[in-house]
C-alpha atoms as a PDB file:
ATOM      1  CA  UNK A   1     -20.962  -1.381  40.134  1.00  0.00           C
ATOM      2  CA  UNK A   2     -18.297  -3.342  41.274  1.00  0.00           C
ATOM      3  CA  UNK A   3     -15.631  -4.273  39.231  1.00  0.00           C
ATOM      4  CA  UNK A   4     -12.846  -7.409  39.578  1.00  0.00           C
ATOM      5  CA  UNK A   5     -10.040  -6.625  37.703  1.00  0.00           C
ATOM      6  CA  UNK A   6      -8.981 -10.223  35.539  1.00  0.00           C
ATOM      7  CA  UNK A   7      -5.254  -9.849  34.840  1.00  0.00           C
ATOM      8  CA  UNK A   8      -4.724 -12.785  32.186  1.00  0.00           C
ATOM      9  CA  UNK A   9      -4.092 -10.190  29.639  1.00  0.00           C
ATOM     10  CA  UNK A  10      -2.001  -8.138  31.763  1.00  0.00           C
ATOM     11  CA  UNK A  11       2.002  -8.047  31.052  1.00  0.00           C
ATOM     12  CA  UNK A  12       3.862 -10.651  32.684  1.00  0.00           C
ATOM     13  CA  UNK A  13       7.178  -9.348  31.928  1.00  0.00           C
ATOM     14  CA  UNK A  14       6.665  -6.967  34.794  1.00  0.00           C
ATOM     15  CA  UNK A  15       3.252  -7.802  35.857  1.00  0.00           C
ATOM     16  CA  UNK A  16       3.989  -5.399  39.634  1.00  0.00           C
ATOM     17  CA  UNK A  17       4.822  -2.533  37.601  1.00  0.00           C
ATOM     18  CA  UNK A  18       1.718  -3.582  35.041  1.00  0.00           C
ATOM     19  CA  UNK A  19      -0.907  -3.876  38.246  1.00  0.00           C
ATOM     20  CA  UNK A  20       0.716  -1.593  40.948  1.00  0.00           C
ATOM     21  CA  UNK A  21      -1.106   1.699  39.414  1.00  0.00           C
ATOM     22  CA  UNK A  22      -4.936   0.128  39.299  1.00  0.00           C
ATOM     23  CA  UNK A  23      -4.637  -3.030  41.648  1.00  0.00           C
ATOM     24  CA  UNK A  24      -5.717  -1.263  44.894  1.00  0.00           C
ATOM     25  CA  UNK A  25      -8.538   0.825  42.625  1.00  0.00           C
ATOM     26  CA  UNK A  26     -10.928  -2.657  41.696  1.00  0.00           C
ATOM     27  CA  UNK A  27     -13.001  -4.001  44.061  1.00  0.00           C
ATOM     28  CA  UNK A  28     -11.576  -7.881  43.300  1.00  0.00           C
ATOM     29  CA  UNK A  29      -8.811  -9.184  41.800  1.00  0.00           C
ATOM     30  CA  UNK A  30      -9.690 -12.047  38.913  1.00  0.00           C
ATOM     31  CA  UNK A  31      -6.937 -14.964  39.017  1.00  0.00           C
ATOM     32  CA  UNK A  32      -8.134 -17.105  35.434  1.00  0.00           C
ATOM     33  CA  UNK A  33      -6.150 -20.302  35.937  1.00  0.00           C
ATOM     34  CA  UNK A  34      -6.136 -23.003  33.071  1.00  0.00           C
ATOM     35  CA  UNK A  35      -5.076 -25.982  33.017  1.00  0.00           C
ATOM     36  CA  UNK A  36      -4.740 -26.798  29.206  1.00  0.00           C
ATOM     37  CA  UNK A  37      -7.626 -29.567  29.435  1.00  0.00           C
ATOM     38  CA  UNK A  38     -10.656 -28.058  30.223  1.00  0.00           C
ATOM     39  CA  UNK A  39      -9.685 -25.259  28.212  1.00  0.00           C
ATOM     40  CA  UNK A  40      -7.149 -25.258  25.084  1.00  0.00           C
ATOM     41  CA  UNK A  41      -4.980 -22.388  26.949  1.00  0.00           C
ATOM     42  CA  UNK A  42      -2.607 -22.596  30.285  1.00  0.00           C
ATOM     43  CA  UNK A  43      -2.311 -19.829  32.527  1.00  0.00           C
ATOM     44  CA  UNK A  44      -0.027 -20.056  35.625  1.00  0.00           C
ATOM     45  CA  UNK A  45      -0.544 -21.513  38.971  1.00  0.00           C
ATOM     46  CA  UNK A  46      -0.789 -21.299  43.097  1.00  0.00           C
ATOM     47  CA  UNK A  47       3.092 -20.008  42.864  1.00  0.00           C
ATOM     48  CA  UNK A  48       1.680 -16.639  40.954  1.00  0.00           C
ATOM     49  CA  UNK A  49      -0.936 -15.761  43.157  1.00  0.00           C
ATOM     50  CA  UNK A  50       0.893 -16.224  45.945  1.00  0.00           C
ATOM     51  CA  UNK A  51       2.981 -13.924  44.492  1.00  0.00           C
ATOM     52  CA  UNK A  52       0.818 -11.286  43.965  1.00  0.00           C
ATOM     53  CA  UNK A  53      -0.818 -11.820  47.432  1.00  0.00           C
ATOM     54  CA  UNK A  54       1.116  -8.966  49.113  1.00  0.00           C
ATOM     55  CA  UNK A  55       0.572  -6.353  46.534  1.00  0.00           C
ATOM     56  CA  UNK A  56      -2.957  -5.546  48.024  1.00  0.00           C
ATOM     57  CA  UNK A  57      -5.937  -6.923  50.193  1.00  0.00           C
ATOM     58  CA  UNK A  58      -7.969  -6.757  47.473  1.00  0.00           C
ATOM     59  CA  UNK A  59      -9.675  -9.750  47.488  1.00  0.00           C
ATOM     60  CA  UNK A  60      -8.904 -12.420  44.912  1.00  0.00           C
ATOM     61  CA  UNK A  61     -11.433 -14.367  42.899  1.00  0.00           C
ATOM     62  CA  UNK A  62      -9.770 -17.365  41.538  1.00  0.00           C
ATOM     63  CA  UNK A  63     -11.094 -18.953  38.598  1.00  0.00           C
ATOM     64  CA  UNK A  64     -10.205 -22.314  38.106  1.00  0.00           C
ATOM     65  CA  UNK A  65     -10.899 -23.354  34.663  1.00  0.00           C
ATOM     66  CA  UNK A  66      -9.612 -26.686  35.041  1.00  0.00           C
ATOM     67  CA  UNK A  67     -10.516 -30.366  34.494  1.00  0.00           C
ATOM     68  CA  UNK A  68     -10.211 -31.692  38.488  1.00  0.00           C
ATOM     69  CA  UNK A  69     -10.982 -28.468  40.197  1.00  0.00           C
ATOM     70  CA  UNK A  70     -10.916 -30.376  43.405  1.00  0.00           C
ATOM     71  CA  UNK A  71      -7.097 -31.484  43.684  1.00  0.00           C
ATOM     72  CA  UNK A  72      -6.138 -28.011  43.827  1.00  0.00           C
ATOM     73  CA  UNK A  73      -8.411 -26.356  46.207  1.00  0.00           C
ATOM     74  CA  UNK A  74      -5.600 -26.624  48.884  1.00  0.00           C
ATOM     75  CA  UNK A  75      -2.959 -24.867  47.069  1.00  0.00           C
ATOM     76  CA  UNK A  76      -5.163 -22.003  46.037  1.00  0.00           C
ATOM     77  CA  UNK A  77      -7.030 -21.537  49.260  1.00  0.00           C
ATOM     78  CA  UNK A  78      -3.090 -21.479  50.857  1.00  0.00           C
ATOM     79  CA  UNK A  79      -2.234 -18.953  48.044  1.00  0.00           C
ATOM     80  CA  UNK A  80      -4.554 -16.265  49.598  1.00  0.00           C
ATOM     81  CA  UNK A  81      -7.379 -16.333  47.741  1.00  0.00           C
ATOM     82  CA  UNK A  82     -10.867 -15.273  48.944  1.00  0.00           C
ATOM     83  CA  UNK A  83     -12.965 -16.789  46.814  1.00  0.00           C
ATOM     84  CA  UNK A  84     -12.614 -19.992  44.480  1.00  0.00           C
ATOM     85  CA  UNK A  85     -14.602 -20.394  41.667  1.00  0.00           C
ATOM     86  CA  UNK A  86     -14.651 -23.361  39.394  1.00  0.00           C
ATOM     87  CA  UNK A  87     -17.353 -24.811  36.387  1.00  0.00           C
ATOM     88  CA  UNK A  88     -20.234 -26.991  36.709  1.00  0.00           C
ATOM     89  CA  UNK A  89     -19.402 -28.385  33.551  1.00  0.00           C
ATOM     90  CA  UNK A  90     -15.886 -29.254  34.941  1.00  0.00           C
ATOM     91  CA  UNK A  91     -15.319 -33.709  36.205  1.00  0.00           C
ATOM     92  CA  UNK A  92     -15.831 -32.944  39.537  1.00  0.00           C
ATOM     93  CA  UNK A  93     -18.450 -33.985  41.948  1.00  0.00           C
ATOM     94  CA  UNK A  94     -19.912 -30.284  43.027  1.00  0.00           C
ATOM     95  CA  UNK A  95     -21.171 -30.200  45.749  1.00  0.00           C
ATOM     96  CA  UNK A  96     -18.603 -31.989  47.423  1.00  0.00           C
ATOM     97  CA  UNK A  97     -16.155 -29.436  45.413  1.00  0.00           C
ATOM     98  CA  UNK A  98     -18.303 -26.671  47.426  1.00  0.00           C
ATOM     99  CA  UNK A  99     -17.680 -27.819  51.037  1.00  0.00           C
ATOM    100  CA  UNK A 100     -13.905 -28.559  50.199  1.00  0.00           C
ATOM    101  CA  UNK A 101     -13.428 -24.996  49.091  1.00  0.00           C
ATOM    102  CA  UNK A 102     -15.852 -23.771  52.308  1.00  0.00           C
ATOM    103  CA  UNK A 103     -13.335 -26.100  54.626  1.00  0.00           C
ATOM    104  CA  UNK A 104     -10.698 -23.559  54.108  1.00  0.00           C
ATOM    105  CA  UNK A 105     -12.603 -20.867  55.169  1.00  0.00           C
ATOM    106  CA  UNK A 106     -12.585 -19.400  51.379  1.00  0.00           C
ATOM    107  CA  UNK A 107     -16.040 -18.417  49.439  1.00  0.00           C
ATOM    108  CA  UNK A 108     -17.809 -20.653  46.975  1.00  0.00           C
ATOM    109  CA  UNK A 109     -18.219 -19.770  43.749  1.00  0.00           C
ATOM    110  CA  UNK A 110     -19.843 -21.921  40.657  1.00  0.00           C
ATOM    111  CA  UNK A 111     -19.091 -20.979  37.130  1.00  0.00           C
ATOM    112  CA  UNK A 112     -20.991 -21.822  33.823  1.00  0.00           C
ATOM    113  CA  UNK A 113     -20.166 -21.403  30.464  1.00  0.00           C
ATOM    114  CA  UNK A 114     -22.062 -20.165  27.323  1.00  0.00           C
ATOM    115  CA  UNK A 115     -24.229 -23.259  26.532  1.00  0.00           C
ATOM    116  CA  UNK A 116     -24.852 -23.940  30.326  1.00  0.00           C
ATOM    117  CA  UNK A 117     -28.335 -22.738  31.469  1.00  0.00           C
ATOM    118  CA  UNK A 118     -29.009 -21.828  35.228  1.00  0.00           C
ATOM    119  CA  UNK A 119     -31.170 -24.750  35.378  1.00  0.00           C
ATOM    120  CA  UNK A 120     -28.180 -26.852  35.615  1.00  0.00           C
ATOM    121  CA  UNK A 121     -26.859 -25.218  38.813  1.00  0.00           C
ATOM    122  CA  UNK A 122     -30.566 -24.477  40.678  1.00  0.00           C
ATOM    123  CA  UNK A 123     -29.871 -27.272  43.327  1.00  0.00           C
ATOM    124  CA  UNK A 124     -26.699 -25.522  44.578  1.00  0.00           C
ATOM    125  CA  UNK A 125     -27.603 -22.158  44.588  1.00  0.00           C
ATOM    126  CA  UNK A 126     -28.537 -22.111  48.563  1.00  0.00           C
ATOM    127  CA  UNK A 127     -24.561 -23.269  49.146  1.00  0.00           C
ATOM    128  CA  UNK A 128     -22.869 -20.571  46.888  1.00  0.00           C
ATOM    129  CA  UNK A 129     -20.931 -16.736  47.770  1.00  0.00           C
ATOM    130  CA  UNK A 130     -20.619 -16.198  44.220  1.00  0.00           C
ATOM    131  CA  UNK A 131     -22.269 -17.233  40.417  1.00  0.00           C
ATOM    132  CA  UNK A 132     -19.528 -16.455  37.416  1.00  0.00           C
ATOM    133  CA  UNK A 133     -21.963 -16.108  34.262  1.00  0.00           C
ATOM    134  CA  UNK A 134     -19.533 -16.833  31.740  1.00  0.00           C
ATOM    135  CA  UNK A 135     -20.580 -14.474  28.310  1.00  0.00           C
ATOM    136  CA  UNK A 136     -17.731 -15.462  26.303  1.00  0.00           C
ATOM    137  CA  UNK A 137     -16.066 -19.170  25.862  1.00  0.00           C
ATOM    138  CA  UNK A 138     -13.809 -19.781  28.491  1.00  0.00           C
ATOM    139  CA  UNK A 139     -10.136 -19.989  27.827  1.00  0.00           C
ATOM    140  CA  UNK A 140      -9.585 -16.923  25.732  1.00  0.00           C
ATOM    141  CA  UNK A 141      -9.086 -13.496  26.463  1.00  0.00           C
ATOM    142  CA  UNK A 142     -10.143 -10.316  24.214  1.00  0.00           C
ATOM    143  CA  UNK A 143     -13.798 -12.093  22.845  1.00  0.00           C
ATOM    144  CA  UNK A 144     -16.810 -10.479  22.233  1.00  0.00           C
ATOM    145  CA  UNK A 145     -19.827 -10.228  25.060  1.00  0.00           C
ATOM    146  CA  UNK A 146     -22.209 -13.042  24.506  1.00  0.00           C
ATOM    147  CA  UNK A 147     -25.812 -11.376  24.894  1.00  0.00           C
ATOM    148  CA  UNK A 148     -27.266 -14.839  26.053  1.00  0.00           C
ATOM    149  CA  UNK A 149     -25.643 -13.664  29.425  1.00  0.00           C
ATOM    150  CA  UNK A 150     -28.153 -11.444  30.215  1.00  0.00           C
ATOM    151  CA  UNK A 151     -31.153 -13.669  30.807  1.00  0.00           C
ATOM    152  CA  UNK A 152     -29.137 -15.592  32.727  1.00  0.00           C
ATOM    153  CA  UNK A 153     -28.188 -13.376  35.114  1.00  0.00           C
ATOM    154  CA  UNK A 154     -31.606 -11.738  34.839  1.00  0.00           C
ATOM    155  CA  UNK A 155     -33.003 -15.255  36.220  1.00  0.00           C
ATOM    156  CA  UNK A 156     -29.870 -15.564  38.876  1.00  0.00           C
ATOM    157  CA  UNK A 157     -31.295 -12.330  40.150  1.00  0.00           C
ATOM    158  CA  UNK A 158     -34.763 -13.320  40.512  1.00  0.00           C
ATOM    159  CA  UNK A 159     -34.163 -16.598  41.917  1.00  0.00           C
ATOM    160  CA  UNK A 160     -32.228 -14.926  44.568  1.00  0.00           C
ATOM    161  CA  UNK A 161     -35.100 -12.619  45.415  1.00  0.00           C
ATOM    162  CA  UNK A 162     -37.429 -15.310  45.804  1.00  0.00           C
ATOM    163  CA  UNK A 163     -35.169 -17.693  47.561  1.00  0.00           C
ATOM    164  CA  UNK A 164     -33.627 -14.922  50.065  1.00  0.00           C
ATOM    165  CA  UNK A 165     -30.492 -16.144  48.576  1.00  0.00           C
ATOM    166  CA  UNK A 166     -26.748 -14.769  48.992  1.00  0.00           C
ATOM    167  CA  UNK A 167     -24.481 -15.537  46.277  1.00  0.00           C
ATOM    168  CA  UNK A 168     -22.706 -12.872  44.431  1.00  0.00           C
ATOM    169  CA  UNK A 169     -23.626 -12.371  40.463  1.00  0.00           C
ATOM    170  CA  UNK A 170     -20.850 -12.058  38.472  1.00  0.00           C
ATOM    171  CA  UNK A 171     -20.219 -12.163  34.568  1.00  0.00           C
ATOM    172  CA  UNK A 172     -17.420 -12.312  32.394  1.00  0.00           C
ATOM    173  CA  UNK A 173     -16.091 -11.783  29.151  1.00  0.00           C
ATOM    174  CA  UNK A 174     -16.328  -9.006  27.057  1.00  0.00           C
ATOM    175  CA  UNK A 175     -17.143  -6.568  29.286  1.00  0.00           C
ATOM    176  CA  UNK A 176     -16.666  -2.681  28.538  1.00  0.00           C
ATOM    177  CA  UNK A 177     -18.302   0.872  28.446  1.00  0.00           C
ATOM    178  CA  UNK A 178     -20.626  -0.589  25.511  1.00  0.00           C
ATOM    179  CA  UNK A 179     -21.768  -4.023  26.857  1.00  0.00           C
ATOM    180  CA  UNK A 180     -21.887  -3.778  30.894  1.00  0.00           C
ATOM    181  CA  UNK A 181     -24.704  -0.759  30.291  1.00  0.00           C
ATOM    182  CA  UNK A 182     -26.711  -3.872  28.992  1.00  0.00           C
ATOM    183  CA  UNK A 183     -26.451  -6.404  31.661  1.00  0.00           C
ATOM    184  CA  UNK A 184     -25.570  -4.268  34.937  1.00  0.00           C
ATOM    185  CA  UNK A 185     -28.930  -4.026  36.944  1.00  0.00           C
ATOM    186  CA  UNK A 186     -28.544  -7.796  37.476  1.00  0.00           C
ATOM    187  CA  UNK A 187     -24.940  -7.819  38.613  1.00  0.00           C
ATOM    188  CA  UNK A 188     -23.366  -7.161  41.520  1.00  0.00           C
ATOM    189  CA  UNK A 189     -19.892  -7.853  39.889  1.00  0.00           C
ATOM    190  CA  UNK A 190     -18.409  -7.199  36.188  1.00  0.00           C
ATOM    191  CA  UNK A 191     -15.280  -9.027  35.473  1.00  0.00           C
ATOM    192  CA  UNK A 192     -13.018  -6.894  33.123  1.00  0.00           C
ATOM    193  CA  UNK A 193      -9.444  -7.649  31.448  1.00  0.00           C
ATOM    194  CA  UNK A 194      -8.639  -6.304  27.922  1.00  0.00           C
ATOM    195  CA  UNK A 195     -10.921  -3.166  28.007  1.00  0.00           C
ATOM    196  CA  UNK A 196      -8.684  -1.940  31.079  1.00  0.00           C
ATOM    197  CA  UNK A 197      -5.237  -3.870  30.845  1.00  0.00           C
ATOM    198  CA  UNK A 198      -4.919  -2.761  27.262  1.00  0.00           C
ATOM    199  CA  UNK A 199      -5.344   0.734  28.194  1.00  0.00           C
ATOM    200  CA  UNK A 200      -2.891   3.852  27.934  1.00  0.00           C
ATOM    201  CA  UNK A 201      -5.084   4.899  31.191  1.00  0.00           C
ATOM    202  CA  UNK A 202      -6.148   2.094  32.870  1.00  0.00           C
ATOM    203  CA  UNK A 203      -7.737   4.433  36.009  1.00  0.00           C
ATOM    204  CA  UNK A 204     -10.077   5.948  33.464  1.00  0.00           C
ATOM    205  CA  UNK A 205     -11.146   2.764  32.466  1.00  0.00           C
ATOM    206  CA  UNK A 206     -12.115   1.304  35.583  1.00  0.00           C
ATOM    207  CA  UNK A 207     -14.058   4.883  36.646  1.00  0.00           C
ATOM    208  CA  UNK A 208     -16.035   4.015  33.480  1.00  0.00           C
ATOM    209  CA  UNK A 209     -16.851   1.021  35.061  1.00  0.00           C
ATOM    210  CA  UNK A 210     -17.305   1.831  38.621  1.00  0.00           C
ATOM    211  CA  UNK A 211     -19.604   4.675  37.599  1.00  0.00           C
ATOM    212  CA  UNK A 212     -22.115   1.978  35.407  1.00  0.00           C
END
């Protein structure tokens, strides 16, 4: 299992010191950005991943849980992010969103929330690197796994066996030692935060993981 590490709960204050031990241990690095409209909470911006850019070649997976995803494609692709991920349910046109994130030479990803079936993303599975299954509400950290996740990645996994597709599947929210055992043999990525930030031994935690 792979496992992207999201840092929104990690400690700020001294977020190198927080990440330096475990960054270069997860397979991807989870940047949750918010922008205080599409989501209640605000996160931080282009200026922090760029910040965190030389730390590791890890790649990062940015999130953008935002309103207009598509005025700040730019500055995130510039930041060094590998992937770009942003919500179907988000005021956006998407696939135009798609190609502007693919004209930087940075991987596609589409996001949907709780109440969002795959139905509502079929037509632009062919042009996606990477599905986010939300199984929590987005804007939060530290929720509890949503099982309706699991059929949906279930059906993200069939549909890309039939279709000779190549997106990534990816979920997140709520993710530990208790609720990944349930919904890993359809992922190819689990998105973790609390269950290893909040950790006295943060390596442990992600071996857990890894080993799933």
């Amino acid at each position: 299992m792979k496992v992207a590490l999201s840092i929104l709960t990690a400690d700020f204050m001294r977020v190198n010191d927080s990440l330096k031990e475990i960054i270069n241990d997860v397979d991807y690095v989870h940047m949750d950005i918010m922008d205080g409209e599409f989501v209640p909470n605000i996160s931080f911006g282009p200026a922090v991943v760029k910040s965190l850019r030389p730390m590791t070649k890890v790649p990062f997976d940015t999130h953008l849980m935002i309103l207009h995803p598509q005025n700040y494609i730019k500055q995130f692709a510039e930041a060094g992010s590998q992937y770009i991920t942003f919500h179907v349910e988000a005021d956006c046109d998407v696939m135009e969103t798609i190609n502007l994130i693919k004209s930087y030479g940075v991987k596609a990803g589409l996001s949907i929330k709780p109440n969002t079936t795959v139905e509502e993303i079929k037509k632009y599975l062919p042009y996606l690197d990477l599905v986010l299954v939300m199984s929590v509400e987005p804007g939060f950290g530290g929720q509890k796994f949503m099982v309706s996740a699991i059929d949906k990645c279930k059906e993200l996994k069939e549909l890309r066996e039939k279709n000779n597709y190549n997106y990534l599947i990816s979920v997140d929210g709520g993710i530990n030692d208790k609720t990944l055992p349930q919904i890993s043999k359809y992922l190819d990525l689990a998105v973790s935060g609390s269950y290893v930030c909040n950790a006295d031994n943060k390596k442990e935690r992600l071996e857990i993981l890894h080993n799933m």
